[in-house]
Protein backbone atom coordinates (compact mmCIF):
# COMPACT_ATOMS: atom_id res chain seq x y z
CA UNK A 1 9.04 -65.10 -11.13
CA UNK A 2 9.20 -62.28 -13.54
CA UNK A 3 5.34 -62.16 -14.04
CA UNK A 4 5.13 -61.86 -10.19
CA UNK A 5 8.04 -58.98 -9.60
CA UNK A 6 5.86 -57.39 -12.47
CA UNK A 7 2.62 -57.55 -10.98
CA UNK A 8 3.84 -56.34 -7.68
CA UNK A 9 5.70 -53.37 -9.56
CA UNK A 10 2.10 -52.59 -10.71
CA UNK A 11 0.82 -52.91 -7.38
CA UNK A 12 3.15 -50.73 -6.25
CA UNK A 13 2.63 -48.17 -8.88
CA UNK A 14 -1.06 -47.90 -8.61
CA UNK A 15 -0.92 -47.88 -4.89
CA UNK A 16 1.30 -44.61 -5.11
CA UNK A 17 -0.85 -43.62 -8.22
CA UNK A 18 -3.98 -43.71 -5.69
CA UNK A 19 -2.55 -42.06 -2.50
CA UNK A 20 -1.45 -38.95 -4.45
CA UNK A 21 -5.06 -38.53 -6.54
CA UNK A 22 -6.36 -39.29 -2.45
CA UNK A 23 -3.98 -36.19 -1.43
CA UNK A 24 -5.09 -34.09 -4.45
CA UNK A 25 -8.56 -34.51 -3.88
CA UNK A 26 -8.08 -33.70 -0.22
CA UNK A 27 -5.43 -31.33 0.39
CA UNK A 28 -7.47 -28.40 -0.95
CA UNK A 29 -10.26 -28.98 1.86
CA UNK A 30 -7.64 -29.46 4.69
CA UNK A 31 -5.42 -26.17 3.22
CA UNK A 32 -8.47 -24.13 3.08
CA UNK A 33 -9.77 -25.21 6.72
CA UNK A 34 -6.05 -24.73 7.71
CA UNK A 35 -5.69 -21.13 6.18
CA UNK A 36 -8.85 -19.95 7.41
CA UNK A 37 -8.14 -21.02 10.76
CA UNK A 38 -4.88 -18.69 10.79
CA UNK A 39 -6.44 -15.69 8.97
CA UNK A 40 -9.02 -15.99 11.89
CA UNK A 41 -6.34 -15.44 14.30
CA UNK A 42 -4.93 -11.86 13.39
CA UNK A 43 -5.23 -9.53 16.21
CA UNK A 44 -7.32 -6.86 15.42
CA UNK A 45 -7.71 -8.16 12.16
CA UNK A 46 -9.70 -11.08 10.57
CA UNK A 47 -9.74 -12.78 7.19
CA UNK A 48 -10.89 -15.51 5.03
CA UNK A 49 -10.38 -17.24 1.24
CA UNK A 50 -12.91 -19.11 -0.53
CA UNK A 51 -11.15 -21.60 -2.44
CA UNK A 52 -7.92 -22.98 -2.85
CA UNK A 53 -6.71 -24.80 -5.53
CA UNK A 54 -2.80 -26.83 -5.37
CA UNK A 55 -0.35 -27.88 -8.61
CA UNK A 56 1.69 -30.67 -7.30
CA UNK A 57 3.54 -30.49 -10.60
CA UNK A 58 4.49 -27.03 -10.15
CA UNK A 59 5.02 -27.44 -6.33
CA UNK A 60 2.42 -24.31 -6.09
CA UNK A 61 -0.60 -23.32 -4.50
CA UNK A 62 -3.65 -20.49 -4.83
CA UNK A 63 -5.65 -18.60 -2.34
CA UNK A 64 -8.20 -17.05 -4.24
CA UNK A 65 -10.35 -14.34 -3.25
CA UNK A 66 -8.70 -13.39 0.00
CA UNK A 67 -10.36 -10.74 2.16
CA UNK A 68 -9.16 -9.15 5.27
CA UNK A 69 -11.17 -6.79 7.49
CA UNK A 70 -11.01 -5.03 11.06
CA UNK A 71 -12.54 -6.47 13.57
CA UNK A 72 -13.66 -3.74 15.73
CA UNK A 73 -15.65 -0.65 14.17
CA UNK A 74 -18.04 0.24 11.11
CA UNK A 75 -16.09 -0.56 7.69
CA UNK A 76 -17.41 -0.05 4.02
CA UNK A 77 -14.24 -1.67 2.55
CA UNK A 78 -11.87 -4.69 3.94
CA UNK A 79 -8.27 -3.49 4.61
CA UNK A 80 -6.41 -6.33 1.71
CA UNK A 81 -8.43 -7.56 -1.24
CA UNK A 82 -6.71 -10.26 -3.76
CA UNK A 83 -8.55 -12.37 -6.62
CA UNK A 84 -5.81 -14.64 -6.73
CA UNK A 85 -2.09 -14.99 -4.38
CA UNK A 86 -0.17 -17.66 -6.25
CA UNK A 87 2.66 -19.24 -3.76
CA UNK A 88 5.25 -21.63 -5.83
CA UNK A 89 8.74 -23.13 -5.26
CA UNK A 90 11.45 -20.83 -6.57
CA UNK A 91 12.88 -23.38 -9.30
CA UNK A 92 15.94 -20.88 -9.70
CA UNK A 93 17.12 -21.01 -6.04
CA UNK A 94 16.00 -25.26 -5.98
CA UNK A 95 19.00 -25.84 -8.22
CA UNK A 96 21.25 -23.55 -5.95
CA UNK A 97 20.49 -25.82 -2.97
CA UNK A 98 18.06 -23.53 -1.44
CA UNK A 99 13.86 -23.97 -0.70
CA UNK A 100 12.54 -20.20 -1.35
CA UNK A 101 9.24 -19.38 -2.29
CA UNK A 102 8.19 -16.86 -5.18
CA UNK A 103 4.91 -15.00 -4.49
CA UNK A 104 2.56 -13.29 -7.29
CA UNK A 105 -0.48 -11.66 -6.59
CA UNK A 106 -3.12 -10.91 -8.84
CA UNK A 107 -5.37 -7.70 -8.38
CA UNK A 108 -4.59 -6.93 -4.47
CA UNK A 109 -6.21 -4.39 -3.48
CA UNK A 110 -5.27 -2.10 0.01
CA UNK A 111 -7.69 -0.04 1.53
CA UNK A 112 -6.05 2.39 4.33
CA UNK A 113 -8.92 4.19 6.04
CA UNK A 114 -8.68 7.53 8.11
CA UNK A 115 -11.16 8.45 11.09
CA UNK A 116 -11.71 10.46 14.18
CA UNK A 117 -12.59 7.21 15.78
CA UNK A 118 -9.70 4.83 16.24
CA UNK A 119 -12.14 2.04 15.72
CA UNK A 120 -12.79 2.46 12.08
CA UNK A 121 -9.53 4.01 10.92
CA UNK A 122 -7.93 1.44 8.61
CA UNK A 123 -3.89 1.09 8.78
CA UNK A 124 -2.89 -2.15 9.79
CA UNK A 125 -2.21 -1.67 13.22
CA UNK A 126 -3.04 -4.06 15.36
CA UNK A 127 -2.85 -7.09 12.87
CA UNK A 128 -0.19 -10.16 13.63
CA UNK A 129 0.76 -9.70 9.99
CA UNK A 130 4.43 -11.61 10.33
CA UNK A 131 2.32 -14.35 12.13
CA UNK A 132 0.31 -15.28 9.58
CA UNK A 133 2.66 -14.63 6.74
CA UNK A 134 4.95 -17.45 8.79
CA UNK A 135 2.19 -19.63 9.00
CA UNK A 136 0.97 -19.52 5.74
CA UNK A 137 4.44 -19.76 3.74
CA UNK A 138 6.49 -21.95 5.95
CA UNK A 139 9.47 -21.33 4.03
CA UNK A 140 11.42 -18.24 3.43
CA UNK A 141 10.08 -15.69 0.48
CA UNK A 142 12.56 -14.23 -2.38
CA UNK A 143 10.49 -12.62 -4.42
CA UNK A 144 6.98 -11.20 -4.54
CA UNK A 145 4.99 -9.61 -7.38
CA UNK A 146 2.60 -7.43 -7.62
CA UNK A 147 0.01 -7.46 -10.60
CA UNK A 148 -2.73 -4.73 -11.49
CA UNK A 149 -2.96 -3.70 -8.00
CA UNK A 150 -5.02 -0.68 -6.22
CA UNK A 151 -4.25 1.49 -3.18
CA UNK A 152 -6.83 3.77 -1.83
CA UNK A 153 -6.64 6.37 1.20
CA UNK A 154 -10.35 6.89 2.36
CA UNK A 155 -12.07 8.71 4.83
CA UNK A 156 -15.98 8.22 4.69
CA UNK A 157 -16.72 10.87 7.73
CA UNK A 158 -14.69 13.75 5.91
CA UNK A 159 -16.81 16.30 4.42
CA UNK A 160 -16.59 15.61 1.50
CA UNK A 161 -15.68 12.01 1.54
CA UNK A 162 -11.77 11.35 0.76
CA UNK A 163 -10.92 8.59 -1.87
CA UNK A 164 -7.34 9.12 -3.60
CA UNK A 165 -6.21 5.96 -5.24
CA UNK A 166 -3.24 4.80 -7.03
CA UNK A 167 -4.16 2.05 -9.06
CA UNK A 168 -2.77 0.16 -12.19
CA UNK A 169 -0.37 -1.06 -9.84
CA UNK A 170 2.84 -3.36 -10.67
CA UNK A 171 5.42 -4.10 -8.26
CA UNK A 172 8.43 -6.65 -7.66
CA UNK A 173 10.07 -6.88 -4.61
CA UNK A 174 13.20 -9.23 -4.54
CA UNK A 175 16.06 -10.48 -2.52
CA UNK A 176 14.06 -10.93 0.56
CA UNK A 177 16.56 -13.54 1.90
CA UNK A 178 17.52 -14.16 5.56
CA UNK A 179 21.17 -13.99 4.92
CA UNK A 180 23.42 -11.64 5.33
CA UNK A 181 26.18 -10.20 2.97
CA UNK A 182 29.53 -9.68 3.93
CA UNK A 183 29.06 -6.44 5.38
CA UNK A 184 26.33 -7.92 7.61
CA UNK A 185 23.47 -6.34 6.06
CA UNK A 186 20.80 -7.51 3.99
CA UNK A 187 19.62 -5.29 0.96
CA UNK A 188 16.29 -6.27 -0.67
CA UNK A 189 14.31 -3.96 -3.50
CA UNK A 190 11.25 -2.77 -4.76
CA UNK A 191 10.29 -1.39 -7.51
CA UNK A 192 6.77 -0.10 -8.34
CA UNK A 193 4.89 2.19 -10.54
CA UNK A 194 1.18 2.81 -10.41
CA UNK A 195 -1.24 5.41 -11.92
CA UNK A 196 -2.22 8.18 -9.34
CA UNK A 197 -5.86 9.04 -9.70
CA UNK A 198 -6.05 7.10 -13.09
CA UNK A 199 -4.02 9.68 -14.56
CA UNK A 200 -0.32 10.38 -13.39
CA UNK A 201 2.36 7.86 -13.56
CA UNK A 202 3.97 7.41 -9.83
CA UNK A 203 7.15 5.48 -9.80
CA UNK A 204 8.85 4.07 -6.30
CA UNK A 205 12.40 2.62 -5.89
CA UNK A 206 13.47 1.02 -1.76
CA UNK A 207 16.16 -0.47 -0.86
CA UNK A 208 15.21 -1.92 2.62
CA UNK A 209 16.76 -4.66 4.69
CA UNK A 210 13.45 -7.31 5.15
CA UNK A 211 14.18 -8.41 8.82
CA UNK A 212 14.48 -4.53 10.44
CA UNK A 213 11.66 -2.35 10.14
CA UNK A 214 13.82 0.94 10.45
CA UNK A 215 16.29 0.63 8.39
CA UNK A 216 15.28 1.57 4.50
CA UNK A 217 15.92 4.36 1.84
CA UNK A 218 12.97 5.40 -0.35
CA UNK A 219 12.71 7.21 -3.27
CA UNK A 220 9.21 8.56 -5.19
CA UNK A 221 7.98 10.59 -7.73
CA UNK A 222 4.92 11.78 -9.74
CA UNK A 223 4.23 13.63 -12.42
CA UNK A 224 1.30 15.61 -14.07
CA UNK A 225 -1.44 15.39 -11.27
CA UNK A 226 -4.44 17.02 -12.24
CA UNK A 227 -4.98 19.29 -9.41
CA UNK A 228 -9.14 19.68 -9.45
CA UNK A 229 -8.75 15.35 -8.90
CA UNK A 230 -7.17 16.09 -5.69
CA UNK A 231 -10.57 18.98 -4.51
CA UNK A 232 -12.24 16.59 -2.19
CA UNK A 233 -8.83 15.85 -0.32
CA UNK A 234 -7.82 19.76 -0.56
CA UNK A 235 -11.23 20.49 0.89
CA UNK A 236 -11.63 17.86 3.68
CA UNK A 237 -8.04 18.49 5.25
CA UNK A 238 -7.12 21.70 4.22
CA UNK A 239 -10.28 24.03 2.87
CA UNK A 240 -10.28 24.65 -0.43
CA UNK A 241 -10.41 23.43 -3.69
CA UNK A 242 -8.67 24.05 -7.08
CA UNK A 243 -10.60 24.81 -9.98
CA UNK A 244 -7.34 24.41 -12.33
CA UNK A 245 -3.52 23.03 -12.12
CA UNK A 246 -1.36 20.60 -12.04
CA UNK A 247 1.24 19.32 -9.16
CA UNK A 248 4.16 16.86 -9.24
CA UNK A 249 5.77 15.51 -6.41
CA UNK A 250 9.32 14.29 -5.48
CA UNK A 251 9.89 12.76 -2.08
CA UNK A 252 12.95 10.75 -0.47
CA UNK A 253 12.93 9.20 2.31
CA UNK A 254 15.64 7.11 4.96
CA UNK A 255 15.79 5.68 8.05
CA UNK A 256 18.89 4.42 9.96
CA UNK A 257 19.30 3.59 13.15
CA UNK A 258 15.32 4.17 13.91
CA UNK A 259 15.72 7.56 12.84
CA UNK A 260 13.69 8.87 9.72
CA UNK A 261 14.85 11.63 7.53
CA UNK A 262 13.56 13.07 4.32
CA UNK A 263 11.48 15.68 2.86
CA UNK A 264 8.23 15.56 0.17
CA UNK A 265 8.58 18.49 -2.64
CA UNK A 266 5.43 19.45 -4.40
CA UNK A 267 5.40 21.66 -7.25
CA UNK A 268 2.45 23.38 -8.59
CA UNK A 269 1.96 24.63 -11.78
CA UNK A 270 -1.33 26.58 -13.13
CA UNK A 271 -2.99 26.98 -10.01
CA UNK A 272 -6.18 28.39 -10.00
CA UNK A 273 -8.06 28.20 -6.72
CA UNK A 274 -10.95 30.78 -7.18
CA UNK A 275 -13.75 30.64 -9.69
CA UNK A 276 -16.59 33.28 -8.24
CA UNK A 277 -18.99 31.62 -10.14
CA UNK A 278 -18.21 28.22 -9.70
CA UNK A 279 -17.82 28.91 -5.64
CA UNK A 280 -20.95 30.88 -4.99
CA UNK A 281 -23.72 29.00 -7.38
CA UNK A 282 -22.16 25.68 -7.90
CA UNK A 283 -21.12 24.68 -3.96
CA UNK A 284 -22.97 27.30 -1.99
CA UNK A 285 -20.17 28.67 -0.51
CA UNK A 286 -20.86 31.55 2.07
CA UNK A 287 -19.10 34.84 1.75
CA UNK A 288 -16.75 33.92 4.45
CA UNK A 289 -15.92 30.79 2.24
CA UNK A 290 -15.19 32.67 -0.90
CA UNK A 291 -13.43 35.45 1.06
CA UNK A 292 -11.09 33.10 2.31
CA UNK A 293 -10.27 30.95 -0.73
CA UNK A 294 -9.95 34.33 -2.43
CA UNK A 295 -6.85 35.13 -0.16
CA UNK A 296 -5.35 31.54 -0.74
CA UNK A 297 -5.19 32.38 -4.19
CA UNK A 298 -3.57 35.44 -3.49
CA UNK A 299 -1.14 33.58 -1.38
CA UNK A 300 -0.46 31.51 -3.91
CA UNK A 301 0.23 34.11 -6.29
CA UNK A 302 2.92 35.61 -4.27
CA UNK A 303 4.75 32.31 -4.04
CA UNK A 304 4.82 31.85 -7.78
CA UNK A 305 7.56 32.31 -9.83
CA UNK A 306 5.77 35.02 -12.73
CA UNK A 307 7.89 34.05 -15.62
CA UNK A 308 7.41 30.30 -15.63
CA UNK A 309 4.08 30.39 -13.32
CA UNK A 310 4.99 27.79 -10.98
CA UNK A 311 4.71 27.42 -7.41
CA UNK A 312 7.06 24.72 -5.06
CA UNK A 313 8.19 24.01 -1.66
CA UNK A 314 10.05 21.76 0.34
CA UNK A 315 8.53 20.35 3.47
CA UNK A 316 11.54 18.53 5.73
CA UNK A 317 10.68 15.02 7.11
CA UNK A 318 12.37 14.07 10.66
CA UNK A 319 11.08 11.84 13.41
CA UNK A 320 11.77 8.41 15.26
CA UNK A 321 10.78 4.80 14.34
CA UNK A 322 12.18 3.83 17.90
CA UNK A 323 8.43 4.24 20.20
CA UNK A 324 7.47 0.67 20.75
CA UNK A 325 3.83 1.53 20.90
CA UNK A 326 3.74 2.90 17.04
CA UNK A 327 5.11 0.67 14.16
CA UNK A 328 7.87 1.88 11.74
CA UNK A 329 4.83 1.40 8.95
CA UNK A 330 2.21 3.73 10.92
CA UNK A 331 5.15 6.32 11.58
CA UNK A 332 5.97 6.60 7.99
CA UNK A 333 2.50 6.83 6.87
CA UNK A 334 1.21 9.24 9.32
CA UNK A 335 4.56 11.17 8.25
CA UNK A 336 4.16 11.47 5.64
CA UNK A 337 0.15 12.38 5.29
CA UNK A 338 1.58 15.35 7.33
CA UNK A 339 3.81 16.50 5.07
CA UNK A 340 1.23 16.45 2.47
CA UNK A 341 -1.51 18.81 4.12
CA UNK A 342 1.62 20.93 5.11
CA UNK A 343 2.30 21.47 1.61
CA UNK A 344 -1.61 22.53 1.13
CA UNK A 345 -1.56 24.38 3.76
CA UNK A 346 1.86 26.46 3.26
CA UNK A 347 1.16 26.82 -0.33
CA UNK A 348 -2.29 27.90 -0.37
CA UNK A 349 -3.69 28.95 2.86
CA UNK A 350 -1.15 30.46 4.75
CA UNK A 351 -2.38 31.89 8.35
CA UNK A 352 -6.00 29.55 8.42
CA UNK A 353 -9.04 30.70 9.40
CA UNK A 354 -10.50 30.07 13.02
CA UNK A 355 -14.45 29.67 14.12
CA UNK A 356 -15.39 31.72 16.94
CA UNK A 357 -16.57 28.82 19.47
């Protein structure tokens, strides 16, 4: 009787045994069919993973080598890049009686793109991101890192061609629950810091509440940005370039009730804008060219303070995250890309320059 409960306490045990080496040897072909079938579906965006690889142990699983691209228009680079998105339970809030999910990826990369022709501009509008997000984590996110991340702002029509990156990237956001505190709100953070053109540090603290898009406070600063880095962004939106300085900028930002307020505050120090030499032989500027640059220097001159030789400006922030037709997200961004050619174009070119046709 014993030798028979045994053997069928064996039976059992390699039956279970066999179904979950059957489910580990299959689940990564039916999750990567699965995935790939929502990253398909994303509006005006599309994506796709090549692999992806499950710990049972852990409770865990890896896409790796997600790319995401628009649909519609001529693109060099897809909009999101990751080698590797790691999705695991959250062990910490398991033994609190809740099923969260922590989220780590490795090397994302973020491509925004800027164009005359709406088709291959690059900013995530368009894309059913909080679709697939819900469809690929079923279960609700507290925590996502960031690891040796890049993001670029491009423009391949400009002339020149615009590529400002920040990358070294490392950020944690945390506390993105779906429950409230006792004042009704709910407060998650992120914290970041990057390197701005592979030289200055950038540091960003938000507090945001996850479930409202308009409701946030932001905080950001850099320091030491080598100005001459910055030429082929100076000359494709504002017309000029720097042949020495550096600039720091401070910027806050918040948004209540879908209203945004803030300002961006860049100070330059240094500046040189004019070399003759450089100008005339190097970039075969015309005389109109170095005429003009030659009076943005002079600008920028009178706008300096003499003793310590540095040059700053506030540029206000204001606008509404209410239109239904523009995301919170675009809003912000397009905001705040204003703000920065404002700050070019106060600082350094005053009254600009108009062709005769």
């Amino acid at each position: 009787m014993k030798a028979e409960r045994l053997k069928n306490t064996i039976t059992f045990l390699v039956m279970i045994l066999s179904i979950l080496i059957i489910l580990r040897l299959y689940l990564p072909y039916w999750a990567l069919y699965t995935v790939n079938q929502k990253l398909s579906d994303m509006g005006d965006y599309s994506g796709h993973i090549e692999n992806v690889d499950i710990d049972l142990y852990r409770g865990a699983y890896q896409l790796q080598e997600l790319s995401v691209s628009k649909i519609k228009g001529t693109h060099k680079v897809p909009f999101i890049r990751a080698d590797n998105i790691d999705i695991a339970l959250s062990w910490r809030a398991l033994f609190k009686g809740e099923i969260l999910a922590d989220i780590a990826l490795n090397a994302p990369q973020v491509n925004f793109v800027d164009s005359d022709k709406a088709d291959n501009a690059q900013s995530g509008k368009g894309g059913d991101w909080q679709g697939v997000v819900e469809g690929l984590i079923p279960i609700t996110i507290s925590k996502i890192s960031l690891n040796n991340g890049s993001i670029a702002f491009r423009n391949f029509e400009s002339e020149p061609p615009v590529n400002v990156q920040l990358t070294e990237l490392n950020a944690e956001v945390s506390n993105l629950t779906n429950i409230a505190g006792q004042d009704g709100k709910r407060v998650a953070s992120l914290n970041l810091d990057a390197k701005l053109l592979n030289s200055a540090s950038l540091e960003m603290n938000a507090e945001f509440d996850p479930f409202v898009s308009n409701d946030f406070n932001i905080a950001l600063k850099t320091e030491s940005v080598s100005l001459p880095l910055l030429n082929d962004f100076a000359q494709a939106y504002a017309g000029f370039d720097f042949r020495a300085g550096t600039g720091e900028v401070v910027s806050e930002l918040k948004a209540a009730d879908g209203e945004l307020n803030g300002y961006v505050k860049p100070l330059f120090k240094k500046v040189d804008i004019l070399d003759w030499q450089q100008d005339a032989v190097e970039d075969g500027d015309g005389l109109f060219q170095l005429s003009w640059e030659g009076l943005s220097g002079g600008l920028t001159s009178l706008f300096t303070n003499s003793d310590t030789d540095k040059a700053a400006t506030i540029i206000e922030i204001t606008g509404s995250l209410n239109d239904p037709k523009v995301s919170a997200f675009d809003a912000v961004l397009e905001a705040l890309k204003n703000a920065f050619i404002e700050a070019f174009d106060n600082k350094f070119e005053g009254l600009k320059p108009k062709s005769d046709g």
